[in-house]
PDB file of N, CA and C in Angstrom:
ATOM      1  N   UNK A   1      -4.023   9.978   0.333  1.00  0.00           N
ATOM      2  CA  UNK A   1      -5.454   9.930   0.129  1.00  0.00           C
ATOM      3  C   UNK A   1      -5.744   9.635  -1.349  1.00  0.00           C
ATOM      4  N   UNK A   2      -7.194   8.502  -1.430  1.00  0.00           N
ATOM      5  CA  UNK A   2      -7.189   8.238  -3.008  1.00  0.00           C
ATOM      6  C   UNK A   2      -7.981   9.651  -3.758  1.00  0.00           C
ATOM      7  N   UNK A   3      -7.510   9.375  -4.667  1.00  0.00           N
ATOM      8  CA  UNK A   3      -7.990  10.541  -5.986  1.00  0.00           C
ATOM      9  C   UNK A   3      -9.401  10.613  -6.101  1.00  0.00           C
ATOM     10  N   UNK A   4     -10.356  11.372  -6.266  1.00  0.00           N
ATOM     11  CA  UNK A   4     -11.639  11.131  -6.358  1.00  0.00           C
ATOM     12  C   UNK A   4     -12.143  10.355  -7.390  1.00  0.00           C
ATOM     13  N   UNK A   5     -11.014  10.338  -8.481  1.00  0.00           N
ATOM     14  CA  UNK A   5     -11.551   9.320  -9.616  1.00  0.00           C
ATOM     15  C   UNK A   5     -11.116   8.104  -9.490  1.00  0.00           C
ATOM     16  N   UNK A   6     -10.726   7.883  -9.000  1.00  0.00           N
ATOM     17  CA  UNK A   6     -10.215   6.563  -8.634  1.00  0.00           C
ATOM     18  C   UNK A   6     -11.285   5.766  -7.482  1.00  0.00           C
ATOM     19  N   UNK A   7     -11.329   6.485  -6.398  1.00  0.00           N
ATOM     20  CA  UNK A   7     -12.870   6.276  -5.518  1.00  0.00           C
ATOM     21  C   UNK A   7     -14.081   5.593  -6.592  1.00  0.00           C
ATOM     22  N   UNK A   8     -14.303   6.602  -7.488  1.00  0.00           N
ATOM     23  CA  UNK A   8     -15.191   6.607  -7.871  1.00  0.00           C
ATOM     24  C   UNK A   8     -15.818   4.943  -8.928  1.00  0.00           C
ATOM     25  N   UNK A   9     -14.476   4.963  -9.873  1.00  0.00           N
ATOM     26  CA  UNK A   9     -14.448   3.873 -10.144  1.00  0.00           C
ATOM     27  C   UNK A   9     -14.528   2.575  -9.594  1.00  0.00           C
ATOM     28  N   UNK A  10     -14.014   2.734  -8.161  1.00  0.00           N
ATOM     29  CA  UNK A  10     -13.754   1.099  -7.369  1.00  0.00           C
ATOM     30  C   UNK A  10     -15.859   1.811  -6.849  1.00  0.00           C
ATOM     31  N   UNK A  11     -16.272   2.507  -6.406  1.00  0.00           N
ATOM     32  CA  UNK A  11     -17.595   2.178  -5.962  1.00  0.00           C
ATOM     33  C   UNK A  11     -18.257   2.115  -7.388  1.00  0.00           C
ATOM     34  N   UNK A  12     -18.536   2.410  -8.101  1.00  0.00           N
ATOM     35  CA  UNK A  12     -19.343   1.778  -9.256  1.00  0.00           C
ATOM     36  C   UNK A  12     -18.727   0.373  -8.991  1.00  0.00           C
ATOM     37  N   UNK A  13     -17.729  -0.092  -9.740  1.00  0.00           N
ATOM     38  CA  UNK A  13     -17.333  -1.904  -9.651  1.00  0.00           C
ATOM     39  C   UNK A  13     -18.085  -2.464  -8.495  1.00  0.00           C
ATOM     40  N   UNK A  14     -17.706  -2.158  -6.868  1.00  0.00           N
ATOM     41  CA  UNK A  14     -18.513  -2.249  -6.110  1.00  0.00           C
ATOM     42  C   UNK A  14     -19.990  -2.777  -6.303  1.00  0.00           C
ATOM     43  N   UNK A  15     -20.888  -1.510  -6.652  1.00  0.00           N
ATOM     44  CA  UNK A  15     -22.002  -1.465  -7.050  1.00  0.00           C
ATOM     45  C   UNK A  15     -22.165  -2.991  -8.008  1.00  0.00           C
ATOM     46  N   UNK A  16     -21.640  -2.710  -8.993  1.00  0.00           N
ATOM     47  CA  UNK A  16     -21.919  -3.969  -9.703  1.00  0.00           C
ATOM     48  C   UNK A  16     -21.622  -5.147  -9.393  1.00  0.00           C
ATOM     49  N   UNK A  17     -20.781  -5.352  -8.063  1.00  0.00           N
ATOM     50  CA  UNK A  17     -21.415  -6.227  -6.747  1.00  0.00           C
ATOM     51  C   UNK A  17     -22.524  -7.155  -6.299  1.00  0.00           C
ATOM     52  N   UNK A  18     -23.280  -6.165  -6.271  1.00  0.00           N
ATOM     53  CA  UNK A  18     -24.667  -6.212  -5.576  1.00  0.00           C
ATOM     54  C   UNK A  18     -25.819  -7.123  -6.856  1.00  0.00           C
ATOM     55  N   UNK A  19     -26.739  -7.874  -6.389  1.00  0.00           N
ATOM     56  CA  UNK A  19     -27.186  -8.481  -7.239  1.00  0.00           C
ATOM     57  C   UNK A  19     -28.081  -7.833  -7.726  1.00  0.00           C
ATOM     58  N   UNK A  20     -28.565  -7.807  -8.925  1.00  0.00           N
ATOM     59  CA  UNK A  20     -29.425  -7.023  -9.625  1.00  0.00           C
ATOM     60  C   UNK A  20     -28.737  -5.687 -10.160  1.00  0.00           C
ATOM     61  N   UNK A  21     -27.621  -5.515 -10.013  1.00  0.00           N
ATOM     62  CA  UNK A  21     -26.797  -3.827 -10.201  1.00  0.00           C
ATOM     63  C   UNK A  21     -26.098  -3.884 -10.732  1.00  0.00           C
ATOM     64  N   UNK A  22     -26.269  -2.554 -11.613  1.00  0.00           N
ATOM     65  CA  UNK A  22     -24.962  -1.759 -12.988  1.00  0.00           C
ATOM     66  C   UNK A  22     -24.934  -0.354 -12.502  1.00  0.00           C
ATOM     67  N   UNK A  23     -23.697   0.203 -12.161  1.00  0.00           N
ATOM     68  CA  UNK A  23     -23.395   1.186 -12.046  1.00  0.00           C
ATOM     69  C   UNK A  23     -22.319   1.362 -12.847  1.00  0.00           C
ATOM     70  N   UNK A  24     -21.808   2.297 -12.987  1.00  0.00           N
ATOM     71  CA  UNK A  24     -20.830   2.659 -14.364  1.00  0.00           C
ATOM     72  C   UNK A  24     -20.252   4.557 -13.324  1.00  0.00           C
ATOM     73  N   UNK A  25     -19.336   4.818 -13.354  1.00  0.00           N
ATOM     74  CA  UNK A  25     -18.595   6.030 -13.289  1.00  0.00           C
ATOM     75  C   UNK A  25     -18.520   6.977 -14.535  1.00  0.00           C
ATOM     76  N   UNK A  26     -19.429   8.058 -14.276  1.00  0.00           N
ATOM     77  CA  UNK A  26     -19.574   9.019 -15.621  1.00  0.00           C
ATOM     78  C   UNK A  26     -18.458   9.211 -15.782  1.00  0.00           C
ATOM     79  N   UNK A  27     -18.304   9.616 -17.239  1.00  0.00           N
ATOM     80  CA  UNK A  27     -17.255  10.130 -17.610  1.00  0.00           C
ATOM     81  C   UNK A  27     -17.528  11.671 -17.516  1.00  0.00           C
ATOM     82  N   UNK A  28     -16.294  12.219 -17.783  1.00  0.00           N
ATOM     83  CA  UNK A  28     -16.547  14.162 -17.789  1.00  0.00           C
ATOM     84  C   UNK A  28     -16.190  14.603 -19.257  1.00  0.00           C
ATOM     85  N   UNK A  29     -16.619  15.608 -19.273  1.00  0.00           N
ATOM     86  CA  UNK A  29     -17.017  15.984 -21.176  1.00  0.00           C
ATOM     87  C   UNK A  29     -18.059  17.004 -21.297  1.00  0.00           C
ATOM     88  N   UNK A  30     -18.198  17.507 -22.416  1.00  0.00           N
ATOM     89  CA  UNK A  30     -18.897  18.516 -22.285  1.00  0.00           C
ATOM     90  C   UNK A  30     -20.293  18.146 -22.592  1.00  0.00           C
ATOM     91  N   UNK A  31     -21.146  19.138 -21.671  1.00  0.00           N
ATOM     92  CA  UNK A  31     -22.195  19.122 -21.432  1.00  0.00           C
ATOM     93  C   UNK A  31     -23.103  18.329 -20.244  1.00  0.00           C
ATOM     94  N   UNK A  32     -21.852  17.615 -19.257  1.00  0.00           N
ATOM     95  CA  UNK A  32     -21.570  16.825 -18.189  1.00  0.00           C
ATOM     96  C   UNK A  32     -21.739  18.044 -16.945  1.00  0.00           C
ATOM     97  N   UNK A  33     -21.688  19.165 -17.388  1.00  0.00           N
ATOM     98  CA  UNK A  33     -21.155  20.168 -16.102  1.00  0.00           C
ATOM     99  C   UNK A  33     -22.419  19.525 -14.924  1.00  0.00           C
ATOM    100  N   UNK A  34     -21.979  19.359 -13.776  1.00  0.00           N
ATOM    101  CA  UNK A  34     -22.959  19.549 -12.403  1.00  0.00           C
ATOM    102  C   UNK A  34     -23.677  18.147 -12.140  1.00  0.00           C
ATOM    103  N   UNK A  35     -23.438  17.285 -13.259  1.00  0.00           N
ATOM    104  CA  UNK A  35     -23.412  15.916 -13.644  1.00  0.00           C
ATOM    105  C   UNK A  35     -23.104  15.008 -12.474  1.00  0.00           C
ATOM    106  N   UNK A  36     -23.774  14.301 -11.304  1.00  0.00           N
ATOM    107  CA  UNK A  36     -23.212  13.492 -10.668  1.00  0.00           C
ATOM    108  C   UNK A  36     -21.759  12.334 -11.194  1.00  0.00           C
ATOM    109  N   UNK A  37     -21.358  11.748 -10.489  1.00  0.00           N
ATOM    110  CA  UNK A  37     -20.266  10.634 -10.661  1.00  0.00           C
ATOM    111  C   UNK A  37     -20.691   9.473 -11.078  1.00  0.00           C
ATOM    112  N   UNK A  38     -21.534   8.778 -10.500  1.00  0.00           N
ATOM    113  CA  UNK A  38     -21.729   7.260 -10.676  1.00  0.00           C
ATOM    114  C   UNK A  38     -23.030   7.479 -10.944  1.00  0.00           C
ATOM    115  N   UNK A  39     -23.487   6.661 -12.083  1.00  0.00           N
ATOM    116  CA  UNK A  39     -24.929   6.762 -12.121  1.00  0.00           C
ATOM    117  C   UNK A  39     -25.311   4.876 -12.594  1.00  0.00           C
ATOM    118  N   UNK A  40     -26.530   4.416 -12.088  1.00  0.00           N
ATOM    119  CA  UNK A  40     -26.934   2.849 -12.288  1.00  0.00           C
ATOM    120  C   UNK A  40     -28.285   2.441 -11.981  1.00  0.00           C
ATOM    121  N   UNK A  41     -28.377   1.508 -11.616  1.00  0.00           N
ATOM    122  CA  UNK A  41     -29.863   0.778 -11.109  1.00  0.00           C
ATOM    123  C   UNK A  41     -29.466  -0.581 -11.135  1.00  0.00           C
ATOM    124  N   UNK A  42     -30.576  -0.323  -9.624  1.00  0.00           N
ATOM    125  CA  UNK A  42     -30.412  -1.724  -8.672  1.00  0.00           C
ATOM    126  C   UNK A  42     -31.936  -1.862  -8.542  1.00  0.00           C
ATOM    127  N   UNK A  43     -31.830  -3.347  -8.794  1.00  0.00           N
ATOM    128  CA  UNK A  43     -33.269  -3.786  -8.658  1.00  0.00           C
ATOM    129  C   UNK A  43     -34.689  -2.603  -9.454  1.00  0.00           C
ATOM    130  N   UNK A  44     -34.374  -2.038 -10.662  1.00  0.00           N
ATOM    131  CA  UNK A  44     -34.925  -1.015 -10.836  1.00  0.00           C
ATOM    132  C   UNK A  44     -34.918  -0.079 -10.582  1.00  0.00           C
ATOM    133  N   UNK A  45     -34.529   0.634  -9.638  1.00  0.00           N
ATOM    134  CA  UNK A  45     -34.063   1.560  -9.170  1.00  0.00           C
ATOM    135  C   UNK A  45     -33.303   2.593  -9.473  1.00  0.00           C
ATOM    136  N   UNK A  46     -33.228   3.788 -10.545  1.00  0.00           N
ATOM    137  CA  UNK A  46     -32.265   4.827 -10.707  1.00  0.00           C
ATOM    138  C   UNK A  46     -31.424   4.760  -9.107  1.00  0.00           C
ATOM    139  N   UNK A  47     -29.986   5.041  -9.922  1.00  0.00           N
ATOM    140  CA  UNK A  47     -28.675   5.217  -8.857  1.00  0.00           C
ATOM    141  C   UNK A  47     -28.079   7.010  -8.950  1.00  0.00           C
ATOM    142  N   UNK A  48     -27.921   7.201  -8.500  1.00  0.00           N
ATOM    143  CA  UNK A  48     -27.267   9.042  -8.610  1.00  0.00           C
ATOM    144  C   UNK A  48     -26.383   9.120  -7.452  1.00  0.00           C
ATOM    145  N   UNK A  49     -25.232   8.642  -7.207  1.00  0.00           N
ATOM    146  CA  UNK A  49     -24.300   8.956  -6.523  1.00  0.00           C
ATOM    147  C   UNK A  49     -23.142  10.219  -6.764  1.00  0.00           C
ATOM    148  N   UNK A  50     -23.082  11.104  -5.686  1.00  0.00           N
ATOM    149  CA  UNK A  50     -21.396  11.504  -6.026  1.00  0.00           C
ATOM    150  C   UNK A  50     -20.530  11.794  -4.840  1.00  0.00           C
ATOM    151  N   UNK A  51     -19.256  11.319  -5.441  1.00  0.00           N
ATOM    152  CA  UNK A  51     -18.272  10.179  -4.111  1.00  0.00           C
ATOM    153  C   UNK A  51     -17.639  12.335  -4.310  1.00  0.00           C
ATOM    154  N   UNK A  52     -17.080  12.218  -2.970  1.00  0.00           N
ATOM    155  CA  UNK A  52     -16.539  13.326  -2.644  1.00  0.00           C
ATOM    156  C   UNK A  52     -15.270  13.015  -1.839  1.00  0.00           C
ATOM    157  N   UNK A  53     -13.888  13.807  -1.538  1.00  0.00           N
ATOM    158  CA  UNK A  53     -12.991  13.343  -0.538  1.00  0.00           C
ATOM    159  C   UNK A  53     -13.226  13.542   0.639  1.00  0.00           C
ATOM    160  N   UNK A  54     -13.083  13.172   1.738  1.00  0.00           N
ATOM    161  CA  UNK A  54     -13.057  13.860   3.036  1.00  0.00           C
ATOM    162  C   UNK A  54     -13.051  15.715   3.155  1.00  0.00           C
ATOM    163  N   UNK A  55     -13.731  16.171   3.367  1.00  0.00           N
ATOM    164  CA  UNK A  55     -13.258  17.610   3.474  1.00  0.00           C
ATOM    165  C   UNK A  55     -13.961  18.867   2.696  1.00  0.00           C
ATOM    166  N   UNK A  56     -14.458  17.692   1.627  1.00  0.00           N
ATOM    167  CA  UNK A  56     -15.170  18.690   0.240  1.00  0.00           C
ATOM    168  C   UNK A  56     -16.589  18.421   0.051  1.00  0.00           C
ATOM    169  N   UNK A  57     -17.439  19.175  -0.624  1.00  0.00           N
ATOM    170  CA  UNK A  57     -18.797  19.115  -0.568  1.00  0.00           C
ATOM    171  C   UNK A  57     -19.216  19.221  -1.758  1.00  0.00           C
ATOM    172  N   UNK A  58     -20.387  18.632  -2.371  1.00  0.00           N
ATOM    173  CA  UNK A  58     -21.113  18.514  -3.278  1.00  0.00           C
ATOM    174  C   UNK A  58     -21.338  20.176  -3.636  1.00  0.00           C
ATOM    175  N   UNK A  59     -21.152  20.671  -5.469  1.00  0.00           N
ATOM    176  CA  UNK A  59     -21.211  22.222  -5.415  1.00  0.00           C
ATOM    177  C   UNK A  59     -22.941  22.109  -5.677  1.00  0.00           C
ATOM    178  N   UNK A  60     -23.580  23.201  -5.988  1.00  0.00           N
ATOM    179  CA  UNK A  60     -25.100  23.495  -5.936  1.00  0.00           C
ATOM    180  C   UNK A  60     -25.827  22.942  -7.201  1.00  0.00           C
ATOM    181  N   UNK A  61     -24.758  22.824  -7.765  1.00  0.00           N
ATOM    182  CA  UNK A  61     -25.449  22.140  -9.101  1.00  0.00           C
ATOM    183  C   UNK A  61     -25.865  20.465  -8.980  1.00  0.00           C
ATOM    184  N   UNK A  62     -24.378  20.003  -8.168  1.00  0.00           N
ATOM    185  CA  UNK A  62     -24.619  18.509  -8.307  1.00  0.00           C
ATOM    186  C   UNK A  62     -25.683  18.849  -7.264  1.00  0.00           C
ATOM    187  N   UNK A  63     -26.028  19.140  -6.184  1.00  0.00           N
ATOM    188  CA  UNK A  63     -27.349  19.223  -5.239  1.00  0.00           C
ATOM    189  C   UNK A  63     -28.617  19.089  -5.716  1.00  0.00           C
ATOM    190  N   UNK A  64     -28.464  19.962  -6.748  1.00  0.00           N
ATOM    191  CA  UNK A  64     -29.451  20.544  -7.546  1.00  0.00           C
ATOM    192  C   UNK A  64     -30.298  19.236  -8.669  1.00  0.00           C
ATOM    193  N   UNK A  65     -28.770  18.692  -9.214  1.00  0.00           N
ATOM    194  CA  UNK A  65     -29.089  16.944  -9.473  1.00  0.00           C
ATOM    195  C   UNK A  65     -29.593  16.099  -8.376  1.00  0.00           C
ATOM    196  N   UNK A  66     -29.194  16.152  -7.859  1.00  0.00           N
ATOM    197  CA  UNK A  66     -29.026  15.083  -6.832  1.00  0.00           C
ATOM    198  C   UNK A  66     -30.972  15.044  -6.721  1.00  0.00           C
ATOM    199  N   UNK A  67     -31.527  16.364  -6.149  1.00  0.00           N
ATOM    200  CA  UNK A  67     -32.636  16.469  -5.620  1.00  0.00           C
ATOM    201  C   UNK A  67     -33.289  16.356  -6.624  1.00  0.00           C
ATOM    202  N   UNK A  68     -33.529  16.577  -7.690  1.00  0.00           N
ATOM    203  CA  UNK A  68     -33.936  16.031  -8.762  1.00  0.00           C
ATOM    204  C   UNK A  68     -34.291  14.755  -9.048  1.00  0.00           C
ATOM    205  N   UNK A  69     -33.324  13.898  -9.238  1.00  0.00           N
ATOM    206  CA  UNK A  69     -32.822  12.510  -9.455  1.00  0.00           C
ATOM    207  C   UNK A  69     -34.058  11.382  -8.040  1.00  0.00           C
ATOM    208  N   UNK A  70     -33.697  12.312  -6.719  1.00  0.00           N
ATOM    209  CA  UNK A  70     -34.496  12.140  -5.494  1.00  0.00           C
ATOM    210  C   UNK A  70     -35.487  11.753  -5.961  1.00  0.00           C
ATOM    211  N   UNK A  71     -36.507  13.228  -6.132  1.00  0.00           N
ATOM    212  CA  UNK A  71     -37.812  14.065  -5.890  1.00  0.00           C
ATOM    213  C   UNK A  71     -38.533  12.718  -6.934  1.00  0.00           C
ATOM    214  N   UNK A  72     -37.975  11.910  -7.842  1.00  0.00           N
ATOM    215  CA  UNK A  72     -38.698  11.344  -9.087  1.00  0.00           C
ATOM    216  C   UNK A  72     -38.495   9.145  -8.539  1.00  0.00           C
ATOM    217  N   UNK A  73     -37.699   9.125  -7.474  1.00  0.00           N
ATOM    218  CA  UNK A  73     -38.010   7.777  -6.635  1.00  0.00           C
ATOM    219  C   UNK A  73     -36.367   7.469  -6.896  1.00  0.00           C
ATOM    220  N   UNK A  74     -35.137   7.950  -7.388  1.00  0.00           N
ATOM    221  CA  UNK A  74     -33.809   7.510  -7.878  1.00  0.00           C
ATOM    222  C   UNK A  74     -33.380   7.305  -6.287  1.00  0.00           C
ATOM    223  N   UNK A  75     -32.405   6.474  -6.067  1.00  0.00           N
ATOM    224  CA  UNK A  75     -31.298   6.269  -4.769  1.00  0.00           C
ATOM    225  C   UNK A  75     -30.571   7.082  -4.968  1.00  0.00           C
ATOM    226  N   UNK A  76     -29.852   8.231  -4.403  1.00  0.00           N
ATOM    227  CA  UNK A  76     -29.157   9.645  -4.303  1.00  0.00           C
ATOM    228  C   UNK A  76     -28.383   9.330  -2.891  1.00  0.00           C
ATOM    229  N   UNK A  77     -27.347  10.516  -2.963  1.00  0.00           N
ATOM    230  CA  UNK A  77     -26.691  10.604  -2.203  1.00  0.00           C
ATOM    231  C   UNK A  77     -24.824  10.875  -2.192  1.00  0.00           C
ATOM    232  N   UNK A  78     -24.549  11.296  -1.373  1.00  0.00           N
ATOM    233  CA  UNK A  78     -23.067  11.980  -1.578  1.00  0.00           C
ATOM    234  C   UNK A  78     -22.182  10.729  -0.276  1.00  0.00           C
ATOM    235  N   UNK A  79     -21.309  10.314  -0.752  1.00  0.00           N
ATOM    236  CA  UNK A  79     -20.063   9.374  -0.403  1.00  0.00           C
ATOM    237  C   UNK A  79     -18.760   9.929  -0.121  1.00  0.00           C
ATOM    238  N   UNK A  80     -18.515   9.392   0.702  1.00  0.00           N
ATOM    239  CA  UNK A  80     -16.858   9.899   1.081  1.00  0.00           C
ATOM    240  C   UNK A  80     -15.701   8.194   1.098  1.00  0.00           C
ATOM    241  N   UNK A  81     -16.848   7.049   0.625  1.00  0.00           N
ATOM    242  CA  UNK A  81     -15.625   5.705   0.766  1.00  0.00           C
ATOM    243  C   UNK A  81     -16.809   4.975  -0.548  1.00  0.00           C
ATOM    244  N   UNK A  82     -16.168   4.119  -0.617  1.00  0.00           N
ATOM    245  CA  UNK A  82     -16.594   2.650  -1.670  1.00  0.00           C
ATOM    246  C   UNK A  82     -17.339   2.347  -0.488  1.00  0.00           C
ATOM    247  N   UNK A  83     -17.202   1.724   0.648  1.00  0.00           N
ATOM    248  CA  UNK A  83     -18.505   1.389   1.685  1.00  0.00           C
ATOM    249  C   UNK A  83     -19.762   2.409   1.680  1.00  0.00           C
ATOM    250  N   UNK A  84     -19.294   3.609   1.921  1.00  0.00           N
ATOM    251  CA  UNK A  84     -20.745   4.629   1.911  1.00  0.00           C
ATOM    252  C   UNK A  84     -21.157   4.349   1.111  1.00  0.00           C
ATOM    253  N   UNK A  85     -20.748   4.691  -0.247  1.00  0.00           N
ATOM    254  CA  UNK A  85     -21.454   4.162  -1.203  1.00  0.00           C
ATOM    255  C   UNK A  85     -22.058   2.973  -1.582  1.00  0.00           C
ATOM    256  N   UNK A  86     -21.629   1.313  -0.719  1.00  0.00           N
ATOM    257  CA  UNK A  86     -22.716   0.660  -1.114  1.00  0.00           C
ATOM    258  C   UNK A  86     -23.575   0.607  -0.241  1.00  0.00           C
ATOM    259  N   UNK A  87     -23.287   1.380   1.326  1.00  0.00           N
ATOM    260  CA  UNK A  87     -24.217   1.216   1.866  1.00  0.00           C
ATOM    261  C   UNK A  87     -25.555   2.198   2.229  1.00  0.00           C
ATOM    262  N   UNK A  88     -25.355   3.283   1.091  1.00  0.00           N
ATOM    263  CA  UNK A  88     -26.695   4.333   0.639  1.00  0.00           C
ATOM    264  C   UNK A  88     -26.773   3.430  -0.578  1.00  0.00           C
ATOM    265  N   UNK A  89     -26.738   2.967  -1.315  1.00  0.00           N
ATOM    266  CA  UNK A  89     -27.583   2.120  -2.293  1.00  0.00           C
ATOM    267  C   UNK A  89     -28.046   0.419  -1.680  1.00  0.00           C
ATOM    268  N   UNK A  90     -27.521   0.086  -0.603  1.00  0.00           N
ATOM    269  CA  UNK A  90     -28.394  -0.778  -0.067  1.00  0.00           C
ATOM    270  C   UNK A  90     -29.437  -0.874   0.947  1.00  0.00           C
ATOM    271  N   UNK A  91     -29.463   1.269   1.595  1.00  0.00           N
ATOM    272  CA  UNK A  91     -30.198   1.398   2.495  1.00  0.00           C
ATOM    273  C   UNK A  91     -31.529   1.638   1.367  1.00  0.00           C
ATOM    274  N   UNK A  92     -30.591   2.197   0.568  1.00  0.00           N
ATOM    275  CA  UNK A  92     -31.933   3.243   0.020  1.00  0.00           C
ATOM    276  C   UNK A  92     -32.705   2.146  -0.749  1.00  0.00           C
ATOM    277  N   UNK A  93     -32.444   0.723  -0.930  1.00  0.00           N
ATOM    278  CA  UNK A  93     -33.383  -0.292  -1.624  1.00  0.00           C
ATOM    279  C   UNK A  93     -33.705  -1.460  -0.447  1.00  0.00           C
ATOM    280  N   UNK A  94     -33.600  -1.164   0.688  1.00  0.00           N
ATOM    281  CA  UNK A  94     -34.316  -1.791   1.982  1.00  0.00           C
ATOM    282  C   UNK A  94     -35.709  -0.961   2.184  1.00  0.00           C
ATOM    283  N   UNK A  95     -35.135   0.597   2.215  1.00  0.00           N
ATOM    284  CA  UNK A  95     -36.385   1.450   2.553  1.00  0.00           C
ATOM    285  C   UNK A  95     -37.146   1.482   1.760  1.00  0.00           C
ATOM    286  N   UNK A  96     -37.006   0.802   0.395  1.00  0.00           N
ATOM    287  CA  UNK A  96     -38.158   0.905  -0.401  1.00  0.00           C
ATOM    288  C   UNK A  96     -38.944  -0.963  -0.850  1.00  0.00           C
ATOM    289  N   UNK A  97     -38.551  -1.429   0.293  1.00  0.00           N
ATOM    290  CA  UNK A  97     -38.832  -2.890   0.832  1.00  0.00           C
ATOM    291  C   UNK A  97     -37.724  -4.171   0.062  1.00  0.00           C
ATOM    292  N   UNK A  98     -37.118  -3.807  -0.483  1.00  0.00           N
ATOM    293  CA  UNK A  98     -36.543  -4.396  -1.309  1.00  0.00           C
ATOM    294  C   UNK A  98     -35.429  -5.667  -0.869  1.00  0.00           C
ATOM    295  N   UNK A  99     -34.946  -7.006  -0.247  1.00  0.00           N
ATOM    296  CA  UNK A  99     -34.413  -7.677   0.697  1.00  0.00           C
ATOM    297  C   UNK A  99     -32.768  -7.369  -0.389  1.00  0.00           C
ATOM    298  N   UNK A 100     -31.705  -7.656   0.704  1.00  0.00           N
ATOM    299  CA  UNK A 100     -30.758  -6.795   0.304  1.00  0.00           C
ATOM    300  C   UNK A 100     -29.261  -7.682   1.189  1.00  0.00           C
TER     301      UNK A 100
END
């Protein structure tokens, strides 16, 4: 099974895929604590992803981001592949009419 940082990196690249999109894989460091993984924008759009392995769950903090990031119009959401992940940042900029 791949490493979560390694995931993480191939879906940002991914991301920057997509036309109109920069995503980048945070780095970790201090003051990062609870900090989602991938953060970007597509078509304007704040990105807030965090890729997880099979099995494991987002802790309350990244949630806590996550809904945040939400609540203010950002594309959010938790990943378990490089596909999930582009395909919550290409749902989440259809649902906001965006052709994709």
């Amino acid at each position: 099974m791949e490493l979560e940082a390694k995931m993480n990196k191939k879906a940002a690249n991914a991301l920057c895929g997509l036309p109109m999109t920069f995503a980048e894989k945070r780095q970790a460091g201090p003051g990062r604590k609870g900090k989602v993984d991938v953060t970007g924008c597509s078509h304007g759009y704040r990105i807030e992803l965090e890729g997880k392995r099979p099995g494991n769950y987002p802790t309350p903090l990244q949630e806590m981001w996550l809904k945040r990031w939400h609540d203010v119009g950002a594309i959010t959401g938790v990943y378990y592949s490089v596909a999930e992940a582009v395909a919550i940042v290409t749902g989440g900029l259809r649902d906001r009419g965006v052709s994709v």
